[in-house]
Each structure stands twice: as structure tokens, then as C-alpha cells.
Protein backbone atom coordinates (compact mmCIF):
# COMPACT_ATOMS: atom_id res chain seq x y z
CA UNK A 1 119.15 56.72 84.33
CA UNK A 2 122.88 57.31 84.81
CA UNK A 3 122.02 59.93 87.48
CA UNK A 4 119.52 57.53 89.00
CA UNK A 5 122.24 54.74 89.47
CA UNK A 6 124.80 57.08 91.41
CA UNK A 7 121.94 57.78 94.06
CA UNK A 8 121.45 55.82 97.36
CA UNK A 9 119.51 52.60 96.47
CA UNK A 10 116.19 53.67 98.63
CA UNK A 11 115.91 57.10 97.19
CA UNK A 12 116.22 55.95 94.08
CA UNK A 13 113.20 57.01 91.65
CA UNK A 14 110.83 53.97 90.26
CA UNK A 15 110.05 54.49 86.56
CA UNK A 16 106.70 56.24 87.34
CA UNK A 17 108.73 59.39 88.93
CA UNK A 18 111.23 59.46 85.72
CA UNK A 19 108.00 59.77 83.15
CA UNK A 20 106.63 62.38 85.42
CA UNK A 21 109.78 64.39 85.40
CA UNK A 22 110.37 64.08 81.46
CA UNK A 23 106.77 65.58 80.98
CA UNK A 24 107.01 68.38 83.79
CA UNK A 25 110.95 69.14 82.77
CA UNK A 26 111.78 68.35 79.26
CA UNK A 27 108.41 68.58 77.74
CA UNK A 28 107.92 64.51 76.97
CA UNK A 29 104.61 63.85 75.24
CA UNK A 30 105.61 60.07 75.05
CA UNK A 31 103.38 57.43 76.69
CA UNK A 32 104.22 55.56 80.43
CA UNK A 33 105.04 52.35 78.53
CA UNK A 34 107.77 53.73 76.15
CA UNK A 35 109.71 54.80 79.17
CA UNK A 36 109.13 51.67 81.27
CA UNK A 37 110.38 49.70 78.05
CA UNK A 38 113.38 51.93 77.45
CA UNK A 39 114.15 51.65 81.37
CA UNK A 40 114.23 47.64 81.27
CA UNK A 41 116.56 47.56 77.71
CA UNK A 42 118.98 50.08 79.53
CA UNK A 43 118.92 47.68 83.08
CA UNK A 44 119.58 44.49 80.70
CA UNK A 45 122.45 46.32 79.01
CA UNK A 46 124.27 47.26 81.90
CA UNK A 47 123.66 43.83 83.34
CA UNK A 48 127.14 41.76 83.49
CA UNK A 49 127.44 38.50 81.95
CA UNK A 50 129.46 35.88 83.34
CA UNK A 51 131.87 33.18 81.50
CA UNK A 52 130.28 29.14 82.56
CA UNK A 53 133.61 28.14 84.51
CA UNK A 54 134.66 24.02 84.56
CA UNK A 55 135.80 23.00 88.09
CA UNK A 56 138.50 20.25 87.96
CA UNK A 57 138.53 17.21 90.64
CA UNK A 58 140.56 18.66 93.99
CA UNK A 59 139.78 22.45 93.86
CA UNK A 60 137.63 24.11 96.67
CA UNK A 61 136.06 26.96 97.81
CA UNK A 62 135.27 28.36 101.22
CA UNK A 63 132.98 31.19 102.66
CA UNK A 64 131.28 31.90 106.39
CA UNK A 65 127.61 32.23 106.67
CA UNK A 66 125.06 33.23 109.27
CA UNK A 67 121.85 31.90 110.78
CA UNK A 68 119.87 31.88 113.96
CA UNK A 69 119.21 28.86 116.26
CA UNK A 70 117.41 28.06 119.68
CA UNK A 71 120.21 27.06 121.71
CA UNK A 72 119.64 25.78 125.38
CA UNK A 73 115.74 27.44 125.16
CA UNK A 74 117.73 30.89 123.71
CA UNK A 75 117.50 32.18 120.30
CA UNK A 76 120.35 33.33 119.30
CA UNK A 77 122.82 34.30 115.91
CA UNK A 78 125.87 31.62 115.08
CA UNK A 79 128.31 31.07 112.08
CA UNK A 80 128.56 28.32 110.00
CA UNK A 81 131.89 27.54 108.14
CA UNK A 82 131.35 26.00 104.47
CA UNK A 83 134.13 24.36 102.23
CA UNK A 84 132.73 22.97 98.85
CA UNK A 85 133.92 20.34 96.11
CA UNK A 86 132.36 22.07 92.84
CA UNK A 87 133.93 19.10 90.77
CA UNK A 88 131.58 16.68 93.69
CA UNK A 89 129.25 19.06 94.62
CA UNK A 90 129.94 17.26 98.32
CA UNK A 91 130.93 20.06 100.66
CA UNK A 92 131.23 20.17 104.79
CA UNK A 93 129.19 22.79 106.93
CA UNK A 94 130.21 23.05 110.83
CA UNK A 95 128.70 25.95 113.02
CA UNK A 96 130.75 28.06 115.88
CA UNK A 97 130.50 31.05 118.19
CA UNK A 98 132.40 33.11 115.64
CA UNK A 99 134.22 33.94 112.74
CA UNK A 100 137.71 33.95 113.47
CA UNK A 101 141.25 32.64 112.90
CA UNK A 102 140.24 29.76 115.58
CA UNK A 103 137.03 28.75 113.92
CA UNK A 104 138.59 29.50 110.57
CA UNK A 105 141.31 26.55 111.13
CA UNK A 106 139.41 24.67 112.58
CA UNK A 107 136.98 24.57 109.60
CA UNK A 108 140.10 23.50 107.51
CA UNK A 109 140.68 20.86 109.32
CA UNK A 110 137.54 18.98 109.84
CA UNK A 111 136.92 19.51 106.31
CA UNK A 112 139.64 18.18 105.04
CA UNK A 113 138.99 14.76 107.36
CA UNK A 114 135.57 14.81 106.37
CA UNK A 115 136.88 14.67 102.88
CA UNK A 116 139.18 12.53 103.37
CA UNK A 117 142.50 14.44 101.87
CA UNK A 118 143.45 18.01 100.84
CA UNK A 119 142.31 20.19 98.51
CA UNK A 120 144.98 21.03 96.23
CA UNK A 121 143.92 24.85 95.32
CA UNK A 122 141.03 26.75 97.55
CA UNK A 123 139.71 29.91 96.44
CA UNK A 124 138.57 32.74 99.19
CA UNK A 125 137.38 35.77 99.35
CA UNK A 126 138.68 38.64 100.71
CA UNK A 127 138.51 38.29 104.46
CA UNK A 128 140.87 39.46 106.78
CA UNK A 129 141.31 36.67 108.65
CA UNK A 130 143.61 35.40 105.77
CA UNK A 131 143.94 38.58 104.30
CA UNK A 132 146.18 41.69 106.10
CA UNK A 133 146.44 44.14 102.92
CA UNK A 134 145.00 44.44 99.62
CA UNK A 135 147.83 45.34 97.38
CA UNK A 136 146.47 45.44 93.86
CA UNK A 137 144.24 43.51 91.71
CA UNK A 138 145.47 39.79 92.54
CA UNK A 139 148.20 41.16 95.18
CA UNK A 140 147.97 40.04 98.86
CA UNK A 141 149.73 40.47 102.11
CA UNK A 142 148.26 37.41 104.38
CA UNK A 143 148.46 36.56 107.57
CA UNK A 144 150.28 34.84 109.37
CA UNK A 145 147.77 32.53 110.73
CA UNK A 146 146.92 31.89 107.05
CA UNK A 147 150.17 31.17 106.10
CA UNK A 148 150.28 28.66 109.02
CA UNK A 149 147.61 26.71 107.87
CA UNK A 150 148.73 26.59 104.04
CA UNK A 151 152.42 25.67 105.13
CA UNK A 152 150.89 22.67 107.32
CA UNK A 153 148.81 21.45 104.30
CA UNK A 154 150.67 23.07 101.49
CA UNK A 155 147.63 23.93 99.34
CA UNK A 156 147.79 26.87 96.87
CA UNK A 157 145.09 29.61 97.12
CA UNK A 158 143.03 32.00 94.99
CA UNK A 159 141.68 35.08 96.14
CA UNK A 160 138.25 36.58 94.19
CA UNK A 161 138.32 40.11 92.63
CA UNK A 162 137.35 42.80 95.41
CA UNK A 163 133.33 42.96 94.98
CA UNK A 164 133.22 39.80 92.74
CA UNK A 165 131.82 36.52 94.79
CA UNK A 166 131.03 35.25 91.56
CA UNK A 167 134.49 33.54 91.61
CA UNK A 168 133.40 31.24 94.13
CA UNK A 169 129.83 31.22 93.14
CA UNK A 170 129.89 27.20 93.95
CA UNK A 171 130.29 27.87 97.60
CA UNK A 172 128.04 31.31 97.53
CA UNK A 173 125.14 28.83 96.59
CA UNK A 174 125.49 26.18 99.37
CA UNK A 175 125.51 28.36 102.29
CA UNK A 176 121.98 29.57 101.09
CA UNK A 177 121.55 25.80 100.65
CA UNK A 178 122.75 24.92 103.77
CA UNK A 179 120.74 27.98 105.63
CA UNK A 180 117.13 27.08 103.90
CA UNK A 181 117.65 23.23 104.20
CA UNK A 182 120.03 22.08 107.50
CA UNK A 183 118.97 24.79 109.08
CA UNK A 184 115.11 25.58 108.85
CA UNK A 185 112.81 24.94 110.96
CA UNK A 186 115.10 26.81 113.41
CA UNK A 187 116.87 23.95 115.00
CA UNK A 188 116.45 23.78 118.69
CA UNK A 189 119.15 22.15 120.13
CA UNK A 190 121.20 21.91 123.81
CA UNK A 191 124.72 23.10 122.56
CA UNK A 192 127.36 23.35 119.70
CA UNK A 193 127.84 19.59 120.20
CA UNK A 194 124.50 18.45 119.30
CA UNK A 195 123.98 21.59 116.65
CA UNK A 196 127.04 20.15 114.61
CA UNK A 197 126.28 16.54 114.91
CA UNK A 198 123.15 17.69 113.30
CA UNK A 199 124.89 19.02 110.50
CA UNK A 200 127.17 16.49 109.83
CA UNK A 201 124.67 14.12 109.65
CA UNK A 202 123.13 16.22 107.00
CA UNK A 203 125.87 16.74 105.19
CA UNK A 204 126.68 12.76 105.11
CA UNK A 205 122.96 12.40 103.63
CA UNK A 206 123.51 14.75 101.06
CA UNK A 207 125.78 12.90 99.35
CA UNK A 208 123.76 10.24 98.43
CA UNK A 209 122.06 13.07 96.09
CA UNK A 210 122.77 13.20 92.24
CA UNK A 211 124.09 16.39 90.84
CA UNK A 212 122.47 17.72 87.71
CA UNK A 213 123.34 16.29 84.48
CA UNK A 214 125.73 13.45 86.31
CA UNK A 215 124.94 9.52 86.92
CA UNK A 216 126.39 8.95 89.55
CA UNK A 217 125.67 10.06 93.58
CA UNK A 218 128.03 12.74 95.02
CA UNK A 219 129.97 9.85 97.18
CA UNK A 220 130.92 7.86 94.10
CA UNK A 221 132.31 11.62 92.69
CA UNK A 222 134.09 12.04 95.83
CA UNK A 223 135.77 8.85 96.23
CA UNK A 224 136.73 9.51 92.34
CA UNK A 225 137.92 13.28 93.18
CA UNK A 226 139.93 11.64 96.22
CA UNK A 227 142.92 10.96 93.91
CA UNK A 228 143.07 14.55 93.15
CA UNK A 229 144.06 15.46 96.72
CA UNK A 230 146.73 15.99 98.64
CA UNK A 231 147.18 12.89 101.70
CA UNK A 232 146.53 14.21 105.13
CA UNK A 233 149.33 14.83 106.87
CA UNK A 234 150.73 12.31 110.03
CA UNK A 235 149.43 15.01 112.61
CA UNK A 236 146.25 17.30 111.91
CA UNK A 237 146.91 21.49 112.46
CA UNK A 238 146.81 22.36 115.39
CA UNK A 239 144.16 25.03 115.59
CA UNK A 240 144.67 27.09 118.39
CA UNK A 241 145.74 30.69 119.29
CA UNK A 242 148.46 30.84 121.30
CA UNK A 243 149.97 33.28 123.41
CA UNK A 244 152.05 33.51 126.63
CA UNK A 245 150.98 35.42 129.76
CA UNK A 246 152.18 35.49 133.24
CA UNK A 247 149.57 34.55 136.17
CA UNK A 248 148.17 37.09 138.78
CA UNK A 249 147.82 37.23 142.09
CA UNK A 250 144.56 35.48 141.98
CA UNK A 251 145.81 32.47 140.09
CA UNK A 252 144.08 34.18 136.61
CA UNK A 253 145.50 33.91 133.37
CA UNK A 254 144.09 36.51 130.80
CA UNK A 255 143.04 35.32 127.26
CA UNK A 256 140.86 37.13 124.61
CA UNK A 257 139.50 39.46 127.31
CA UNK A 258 138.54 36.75 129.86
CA UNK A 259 140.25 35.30 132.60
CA UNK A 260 141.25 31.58 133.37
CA UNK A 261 141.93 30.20 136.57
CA UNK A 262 145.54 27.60 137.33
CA UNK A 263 146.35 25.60 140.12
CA UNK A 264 147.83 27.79 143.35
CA UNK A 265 151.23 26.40 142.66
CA UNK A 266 151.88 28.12 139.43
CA UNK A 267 150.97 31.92 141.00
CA UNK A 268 153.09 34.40 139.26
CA UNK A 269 154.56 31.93 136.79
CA UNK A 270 154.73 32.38 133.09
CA UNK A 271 152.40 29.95 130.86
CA UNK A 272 151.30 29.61 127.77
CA UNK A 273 148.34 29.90 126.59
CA UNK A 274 146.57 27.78 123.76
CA UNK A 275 142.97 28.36 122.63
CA UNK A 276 140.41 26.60 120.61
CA UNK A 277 137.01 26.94 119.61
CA UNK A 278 135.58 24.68 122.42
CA UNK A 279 138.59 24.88 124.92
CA UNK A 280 141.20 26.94 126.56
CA UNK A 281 144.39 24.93 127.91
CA UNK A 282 147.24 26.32 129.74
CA UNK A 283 150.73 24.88 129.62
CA UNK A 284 153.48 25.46 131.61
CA UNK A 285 156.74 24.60 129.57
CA UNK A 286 155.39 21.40 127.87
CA UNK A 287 153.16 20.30 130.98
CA UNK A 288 148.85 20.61 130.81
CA UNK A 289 148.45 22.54 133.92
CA UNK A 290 144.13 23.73 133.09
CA UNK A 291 141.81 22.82 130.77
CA UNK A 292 138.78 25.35 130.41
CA UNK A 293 135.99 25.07 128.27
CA UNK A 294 135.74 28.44 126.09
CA UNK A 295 134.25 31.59 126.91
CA UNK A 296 132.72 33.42 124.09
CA UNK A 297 131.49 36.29 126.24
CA UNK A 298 134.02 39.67 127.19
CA UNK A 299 135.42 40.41 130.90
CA UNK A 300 133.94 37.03 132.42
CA UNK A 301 136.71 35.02 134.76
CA UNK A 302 136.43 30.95 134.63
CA UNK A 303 137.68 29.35 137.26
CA UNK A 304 138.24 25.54 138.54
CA UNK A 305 137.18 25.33 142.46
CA UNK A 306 139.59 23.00 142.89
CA UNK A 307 142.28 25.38 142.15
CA UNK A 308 141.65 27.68 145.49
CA UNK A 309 141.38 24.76 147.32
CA UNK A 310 144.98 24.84 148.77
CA UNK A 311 144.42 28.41 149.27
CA UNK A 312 141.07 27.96 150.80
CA UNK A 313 143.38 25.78 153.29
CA UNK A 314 145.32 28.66 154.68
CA UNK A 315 142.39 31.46 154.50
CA UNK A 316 139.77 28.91 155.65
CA UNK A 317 136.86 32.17 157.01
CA UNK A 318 136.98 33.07 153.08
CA UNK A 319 134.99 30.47 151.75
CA UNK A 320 131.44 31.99 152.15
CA UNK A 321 132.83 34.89 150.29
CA UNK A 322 134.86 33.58 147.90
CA UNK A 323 133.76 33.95 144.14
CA UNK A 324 135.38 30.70 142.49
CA UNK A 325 133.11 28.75 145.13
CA UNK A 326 129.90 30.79 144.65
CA UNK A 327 128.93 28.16 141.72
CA UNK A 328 130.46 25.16 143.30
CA UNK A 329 127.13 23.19 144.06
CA UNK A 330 127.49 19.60 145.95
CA UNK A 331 125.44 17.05 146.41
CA UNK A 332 123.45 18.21 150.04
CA UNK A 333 125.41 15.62 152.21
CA UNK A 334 128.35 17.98 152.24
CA UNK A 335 126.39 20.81 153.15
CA UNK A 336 125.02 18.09 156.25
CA UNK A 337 128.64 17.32 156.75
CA UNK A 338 129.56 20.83 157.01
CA UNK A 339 127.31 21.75 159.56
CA UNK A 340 128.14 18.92 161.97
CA UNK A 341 131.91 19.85 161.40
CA UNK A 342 131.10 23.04 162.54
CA UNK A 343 129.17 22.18 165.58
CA UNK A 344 131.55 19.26 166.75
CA UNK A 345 134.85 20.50 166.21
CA UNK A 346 136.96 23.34 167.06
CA UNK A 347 138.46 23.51 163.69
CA UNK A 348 135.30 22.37 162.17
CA UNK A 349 135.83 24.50 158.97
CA UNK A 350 139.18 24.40 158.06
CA UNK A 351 138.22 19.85 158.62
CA UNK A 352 136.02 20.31 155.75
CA UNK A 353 137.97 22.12 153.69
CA UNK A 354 140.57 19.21 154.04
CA UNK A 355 137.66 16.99 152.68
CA UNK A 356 137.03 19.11 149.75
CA UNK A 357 141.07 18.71 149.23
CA UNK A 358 140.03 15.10 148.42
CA UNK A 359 138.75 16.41 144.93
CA UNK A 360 141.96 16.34 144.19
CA UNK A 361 142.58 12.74 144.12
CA UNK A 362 139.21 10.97 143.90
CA UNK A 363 136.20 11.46 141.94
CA UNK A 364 133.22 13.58 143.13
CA UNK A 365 130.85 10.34 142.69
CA UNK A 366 133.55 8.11 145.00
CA UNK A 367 133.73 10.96 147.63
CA UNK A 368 130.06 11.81 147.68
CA UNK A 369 129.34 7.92 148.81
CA UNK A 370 132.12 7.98 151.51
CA UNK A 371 130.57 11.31 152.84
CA UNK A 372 127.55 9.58 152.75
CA UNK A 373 128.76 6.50 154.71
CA UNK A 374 130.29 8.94 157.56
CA UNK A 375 127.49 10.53 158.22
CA UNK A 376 125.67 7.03 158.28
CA UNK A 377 128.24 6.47 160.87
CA UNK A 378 128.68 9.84 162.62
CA UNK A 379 132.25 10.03 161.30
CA UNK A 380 133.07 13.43 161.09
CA UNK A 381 136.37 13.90 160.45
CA UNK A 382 138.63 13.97 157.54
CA UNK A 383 140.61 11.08 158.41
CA UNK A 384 137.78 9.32 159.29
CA UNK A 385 136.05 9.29 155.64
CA UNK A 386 139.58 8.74 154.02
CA UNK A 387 139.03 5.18 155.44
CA UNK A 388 136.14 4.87 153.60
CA UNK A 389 137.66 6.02 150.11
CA UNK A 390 139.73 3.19 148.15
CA UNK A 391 143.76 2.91 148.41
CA UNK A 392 144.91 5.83 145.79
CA UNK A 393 147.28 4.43 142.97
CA UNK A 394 148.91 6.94 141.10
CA UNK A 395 148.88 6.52 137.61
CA UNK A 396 151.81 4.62 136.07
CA UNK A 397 153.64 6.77 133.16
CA UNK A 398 152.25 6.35 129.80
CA UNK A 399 154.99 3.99 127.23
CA UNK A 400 154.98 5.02 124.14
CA UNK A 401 153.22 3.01 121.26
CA UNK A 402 154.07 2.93 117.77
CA UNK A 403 150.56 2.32 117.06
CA UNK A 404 149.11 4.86 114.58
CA UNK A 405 152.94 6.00 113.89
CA UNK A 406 153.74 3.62 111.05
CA UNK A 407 155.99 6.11 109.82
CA UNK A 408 158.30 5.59 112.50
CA UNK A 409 158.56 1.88 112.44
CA UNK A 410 161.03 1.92 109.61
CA UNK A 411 163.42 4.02 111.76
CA UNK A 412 166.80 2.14 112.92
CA UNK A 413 168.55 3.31 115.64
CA UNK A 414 172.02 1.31 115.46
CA UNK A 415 173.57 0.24 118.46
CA UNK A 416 175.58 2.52 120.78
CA UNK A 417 179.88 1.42 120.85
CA UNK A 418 181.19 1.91 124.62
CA UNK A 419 184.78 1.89 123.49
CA UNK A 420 184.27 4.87 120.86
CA UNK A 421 184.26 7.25 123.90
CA UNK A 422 187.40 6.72 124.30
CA UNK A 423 188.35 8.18 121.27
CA UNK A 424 187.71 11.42 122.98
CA UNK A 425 190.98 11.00 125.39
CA UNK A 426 193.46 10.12 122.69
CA UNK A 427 191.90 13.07 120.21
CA UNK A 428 191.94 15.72 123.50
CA UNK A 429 188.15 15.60 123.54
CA UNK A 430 188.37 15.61 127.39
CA UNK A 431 190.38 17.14 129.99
């Protein structure tokens, strides 16, 4: 038997090979049943037993698990992040791309809204998303993107035993829960968006379930286990990856092997980077120069048409052959347009280009009907359909509001003395 447990689990023998070994080697004269009976004493021996564990109000416990959905007509594999309240039983299931320090944070941080304050100690297992080195027993190195997110919300953690889920055994038990009942029938959904709406939803109607041997539903435990927490903090983590990067010569920033177009201005500037699980936004200093939404996918390059358009201005023959355009589909009343450019005017194609700069300022809907109207009127000119486009007002600057900033409404800012600047000549402060 102990022989038999060192071997590879499929070539392991059954108890049928065992009694015909102990007759053909050892000279066994013993009946099929006496080994089979000896064989299942031995396996319940060996069998660990586990302590019952109590789970006190404000302690959680987190795990990743996997599944398969139809997504836009595809099936394909996603992740589904899972934090649990074992004092509640309430726990929060969202589903992403992947499993990774993004979707990791993220998870945090919807849970913890979802619950409505902070766990005060979460137990994990040994990933290496939080987790850089195993030192000994209870011993970690983390990283540092963990020890981002527990300095934000300044919960304490618990690692399991290497090879011992049982530790958060709460959590183990809901992602099957979660796979067999949010998540079968395969769901067949458009995108992430509807997918997670889905499981919120289900997640909000499980807590009007009682748990086993209580009285009350799960909400009524969680608005009890609510004084247990930690208060949000003011401003939510911000969970993102970021990383600075300089842009190349055709306006592409590179992030997580992919490649995200900026406006023509910034060429060869240094940005920064930020990514989330839906979005990639570029910054340059403290200014949102691109928004993207995420690419999942390796070696793919994202761009924004209207980035190229200014350099679609001074290469103007390019745009049949130019890739940021090859996607760009309008509404067939430029195509019209472009064509009678063409035709009419000696400079027919760099004139619609200069109509495609209108992107810029007005909507795609607003230009489209102007477009329309000039071709209604056989104006074919860029000038021309500006006419037929409202007066542009640029935005006014946003004041700040110390709505949803209570905290700073019991700030005092005294006011400033004239005359104590001249201090400064009497004490030599100025020369």
C-alpha cells in the first residue's frame, strides 16, 4: 500500500491487482474480500481530519476560479474573482479576461463596495500575484502590488499552508457554487459588461437565502457583520498598472505587448501609461491624452483614426493604405462625398481629409447630417459644410465642488496679511 501511494496516480494498482500479486508473490491463500477490507481501513487511516473552524463577523477569504462562456456567439474560457463573508455567507463574484494584479485589485475593490466596508483580515492562498517568495512555513515576501492594495485599505492578511486550501475552505466551496449555479447553462452573453451584470444580479439574490442553522437571511447578517469592517476610504484604489514609455515614430505607445495609438502632437514624448481591466489611458504629466479600451490579445496595435488625422493632412495619397483607417467605417455619404471631391476639385483629397479633421470638434452624428445636407445641396467643400455645423463653444473649465468631499468642508484657510511681506525687507528676506 505504501509502495502503491508513491506511484503516479493512473498507474496506480486497484485492489484486484494487489490480491493477485499477494497470491502469485507471497503465497496469500486469503480471500478477495479480506484484502479489499484491509485496503479501505488503511485509506480511512491515512485520511486527515480537520478541526470545525468559527469565522468571526469581518474576516474574508478570496480565491480565482475558471469557467467557460459564449461570448459574442464564441465559446470561450474566463476567470471569475470570488471574495466571501464565512461569518454572512454573502460573498461577491465578478468575471475578467485574466488573472492578474489588474483583475486582482480590481476584485478588491468592487468587493469591498459591494459589501459596503473592508474586511478587516483576508486569508489567500499562495498566488504569486501577492506572493514573490515562499520563505518558510507562514513566511512571505509579497509584492509590491499587494502591498499597495493592503496599505490603501490597511487590512491584515493570512496566507494558507502550501498544499492546504482547507484554510479557506469557505471560499473553495462558493466558486464551485458560483460555477454550477451563476454560471450553468453556459451563459451566452454580448461582452464582460453584460456577463458581470449577470452576476451581480445573482449575487444580490443570493442574499435573500438563509444559511444553515441561522434565522435570519444573509442581508440581515451582513448589515450586522457591517460594524465589523473597516469604512471605505474617501477615494477607492486605484487599480491600474502603470508604467512610463516614450512614443514612436508612429504615434504608438507599447503596453503589455500591444501597442496604443496618441494624438500626432505628443510623437516622441514621454507618457505614462495606466492600465485597467477594461481600459488603457495615457497621460502626459497629469493631462488624459488617449483612452483605449483593453486589449487582451499579444502583438495587436489599437489605434484612434482620429489621431493620424493631422498627419493624414500632410501625407494626404496615404490614406488608402494606411492601417489606422483600414477599420474606420462611415456612414456611405462620406464615401459619396469623397468621390465628388475627387472629381470636382483639384485638391479633392486632401478637401476631404479637412472634413474628416471635423471629428475633432463635432460629433460623428452632427457631421454625418451636415454631409448629408451638402450633398443635398451640391456643396462640396469643406468650408461649405462648416456652415452647416453649429457655432463650436469650447467647453468652460470645470470649478471645483465640494460635493461628495465632506471631508474638506471643515478645512479653514485664514486670510492672507499684505503687510506681513514686508517683514521680509526688514529681516533681509529680499535683496
Amino acid at each position: 500500500i505504501e509502495q502503491n501511494k508513491k506511484t503516479r496516480r493512473k498507474q496506480r494498482m486497484y485492489a484486484t491487482k494487489m490480491c493477485e500479486r499477494l497470491c502469485d508473490e507471497y503465497g496469500f491463500t486469503g480471500h478477495y474480500s479480506t484484502v479489499q477490507r484491509y485496503i479501505q481501513e488503511a485509506t480511512n487511516r491515512s485520511k486527515e481530519v480537520f478541526m470545525p473552524l468559527k469565522h468571526p463577523p469581518g474576516e474574508a477569504q478570496v480565491d480565482f476560479g475558471q469557467a467557460v462562456v459564449k461570448m459574442a456567439g464564441i465559446l470561450r474560457r474566463i476567470f471569475f474573482f470570488v471574495m466571501a463573508l464565512p461569518y454572512s455567507d454573502v460573498f461577491f463574484v465578478k468575471a475578467y479576461e485574466r488573472e492578474c494584479t489588474e483583475t486582482f485589485w480590481d476584485g478588491h475593490v468592487e468587493a469591498f463596495k459591494f459589501f459596503g466596508g473592508v474586511a478587516k483580515r483576508i486569508t489567500y492562498d499562495n498566488s504569486r500575484i501577492a506572493i514573490s517568495k515562499i520563505i518558510g512555513p507562514r513566511e512571505r515576501d509579497l509584492t509590491n502590488g499587494f502591498l499597495q492594495l493592503v496599505s490603501h485599505y490597511l487590512f491584515r492578511y493570512h496566507f494558507c499552508l502550501v498544499r492546504r486550501p482547507n484554510e479557506k475552505g469557505i471560499v473553495e466551496g462558493l466558486v464551485r457554487f458560483s460555477r454550477q449555479n451563476f454560471l450553468v447553462p453556459v451563459p451566452q452573453v454580448r461582452d464582460f459588461e453584460e456577463l458581470n451584470m449577470h452576476l451581480l444580479n445573482m449575487c444580490r439574490e443570493d442574499m435573500q437565502r438563509k444559511v444553515r442553522g441561522q434565522t435570519k437571511i444573509k442581508e440581515k447578517l451582513l448589515s450586522q457583520e457591517q460594524f465589523s469592517f473597516r469604512p471605505l476610504p474617501f477615494k477607492p484604489f486605484d487599480a491600474c498598472r502603470t508604467q512610463g514609455c516614450g512614443v514612436n515614430s508612429e504615434l504608438l505607445v507599447r503596453f503589455d505587448d500591444n501597442g496604443y495609438s496618441v494624438p500626432m502632437e505628443y510623437a516622441y514624448h514621454d507618457v505614462t501609461v495606466k492600465g485597467y481591466t477594461d481600459r488603457v489611458a495615457i497621460y502626459r504629466f497629469n493631462d488624459l491624452i488617449a483612452v483605449h479600451k483593453r486589449c487582451w490579445e499579444k502583438e495587436k496595435q489599437i489605434f484612434n483614426p482620429l489621431h493620424y488625422l493631422p498627419l493624414l493632412e500632410r501625407k494626404p495619397h496615404s490614406l488608402a493604405f494606411a492601417r489606422p483607417f483600414e477599420n474606420f467605417f462611415l456612414p456611405k455619404c462620406f464615401e459619396i462625398l469623397s468621390g465628388r471631391m475627387e472629381t470636382e476639385l483639384e485638391n479633392g483629397v486632401k478637401e476631404y481629409i479637412g472634413v474628416l479633421r471635423l471629428l475633432e470638434t463635432y460629433s460623428l452624428k452632427l457631421l454625418t447630417k451636415a454631409v448629408e445636407k451638402s450633398l443635398r445641396l451640391r456643396v462640396h467643400n469643406k468650408d461649405g459644410i462648416k456652415q452647416f455645423l453649429p457655432a463650436y463653444k469650447p467647453s468652460e473649465p470645470a470649478t471645483f465642488k465640494l460635493a461628495g468631499r465632506e471631508y474638506l468642508q471643515a478645512v479653514k484657510v485664514s486670510k492672507a496679511n499684505i503687510g506681513d511681506y514686508g517683514e521680509l525687507l526688514c529681516c533681509g528676506g529680499l535683496s
